[in-house]
N, C-alpha and C. Protein backbone atom coordinates (compact mmCIF):
# COMPACT_ATOMS: atom_id res chain seq x y z
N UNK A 1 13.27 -9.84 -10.46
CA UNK A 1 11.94 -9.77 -11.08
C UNK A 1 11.19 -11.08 -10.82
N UNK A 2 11.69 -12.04 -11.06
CA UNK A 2 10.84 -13.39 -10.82
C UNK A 2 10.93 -14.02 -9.61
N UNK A 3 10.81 -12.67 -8.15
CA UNK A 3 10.73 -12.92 -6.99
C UNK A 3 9.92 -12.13 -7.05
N UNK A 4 9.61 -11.28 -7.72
CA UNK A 4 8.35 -10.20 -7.24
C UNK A 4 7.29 -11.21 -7.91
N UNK A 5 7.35 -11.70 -9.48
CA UNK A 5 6.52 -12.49 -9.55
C UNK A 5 5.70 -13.40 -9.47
N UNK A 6 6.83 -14.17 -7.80
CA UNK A 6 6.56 -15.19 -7.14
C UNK A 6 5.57 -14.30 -6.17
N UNK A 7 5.93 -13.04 -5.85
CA UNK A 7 5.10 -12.68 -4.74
C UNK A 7 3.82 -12.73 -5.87
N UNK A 8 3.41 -11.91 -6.55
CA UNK A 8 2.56 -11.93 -7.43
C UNK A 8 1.51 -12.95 -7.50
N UNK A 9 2.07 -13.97 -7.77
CA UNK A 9 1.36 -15.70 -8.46
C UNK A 9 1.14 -15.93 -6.52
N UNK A 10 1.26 -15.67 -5.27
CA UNK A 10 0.76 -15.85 -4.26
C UNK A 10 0.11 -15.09 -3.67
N UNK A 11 -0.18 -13.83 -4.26
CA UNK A 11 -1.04 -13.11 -3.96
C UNK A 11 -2.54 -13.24 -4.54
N UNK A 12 -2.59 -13.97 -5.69
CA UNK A 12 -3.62 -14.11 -6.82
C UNK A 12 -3.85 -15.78 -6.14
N UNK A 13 -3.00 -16.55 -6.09
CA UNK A 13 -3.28 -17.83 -4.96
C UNK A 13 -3.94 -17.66 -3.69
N UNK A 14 -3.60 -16.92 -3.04
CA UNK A 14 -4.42 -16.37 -1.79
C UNK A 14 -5.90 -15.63 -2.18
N UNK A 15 -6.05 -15.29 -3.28
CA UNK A 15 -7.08 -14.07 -3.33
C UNK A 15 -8.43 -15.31 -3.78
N UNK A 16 -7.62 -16.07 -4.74
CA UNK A 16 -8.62 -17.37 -5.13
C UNK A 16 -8.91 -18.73 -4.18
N UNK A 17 -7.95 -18.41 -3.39
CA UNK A 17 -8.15 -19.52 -1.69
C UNK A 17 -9.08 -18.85 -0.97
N UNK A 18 -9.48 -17.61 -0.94
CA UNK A 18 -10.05 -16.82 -0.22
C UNK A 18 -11.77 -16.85 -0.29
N UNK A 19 -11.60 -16.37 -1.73
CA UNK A 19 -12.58 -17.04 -2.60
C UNK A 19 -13.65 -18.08 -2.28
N UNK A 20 -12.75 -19.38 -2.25
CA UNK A 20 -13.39 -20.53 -2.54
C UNK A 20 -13.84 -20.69 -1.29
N UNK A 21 -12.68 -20.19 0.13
CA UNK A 21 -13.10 -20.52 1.30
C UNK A 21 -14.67 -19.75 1.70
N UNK A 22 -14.79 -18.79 0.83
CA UNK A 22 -16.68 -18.08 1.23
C UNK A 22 -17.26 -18.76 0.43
N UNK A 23 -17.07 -19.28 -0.43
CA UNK A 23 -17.99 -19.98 -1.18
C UNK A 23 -17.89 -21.17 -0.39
N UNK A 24 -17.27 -21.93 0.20
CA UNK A 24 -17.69 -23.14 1.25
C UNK A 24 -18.50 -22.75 2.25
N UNK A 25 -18.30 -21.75 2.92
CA UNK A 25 -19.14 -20.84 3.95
C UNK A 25 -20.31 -20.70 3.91
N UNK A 26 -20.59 -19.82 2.49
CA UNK A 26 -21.84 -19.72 2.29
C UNK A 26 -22.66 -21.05 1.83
């Protein structure tokens, strides 16, 4: 379970890296 959660907490890390990287963009 607290390997899926790790996937989890890097999926939500990526989604908010993602994020920020269009907001530098724009």
């Amino acid at each position: 379970r607290a390997y899926l959660q790790g996937l989890q907490l890097s999926a939500e890390d990526q989604k908010s890296l993602s994020e920020k990287k269009k907001k530098k963009e724009e």
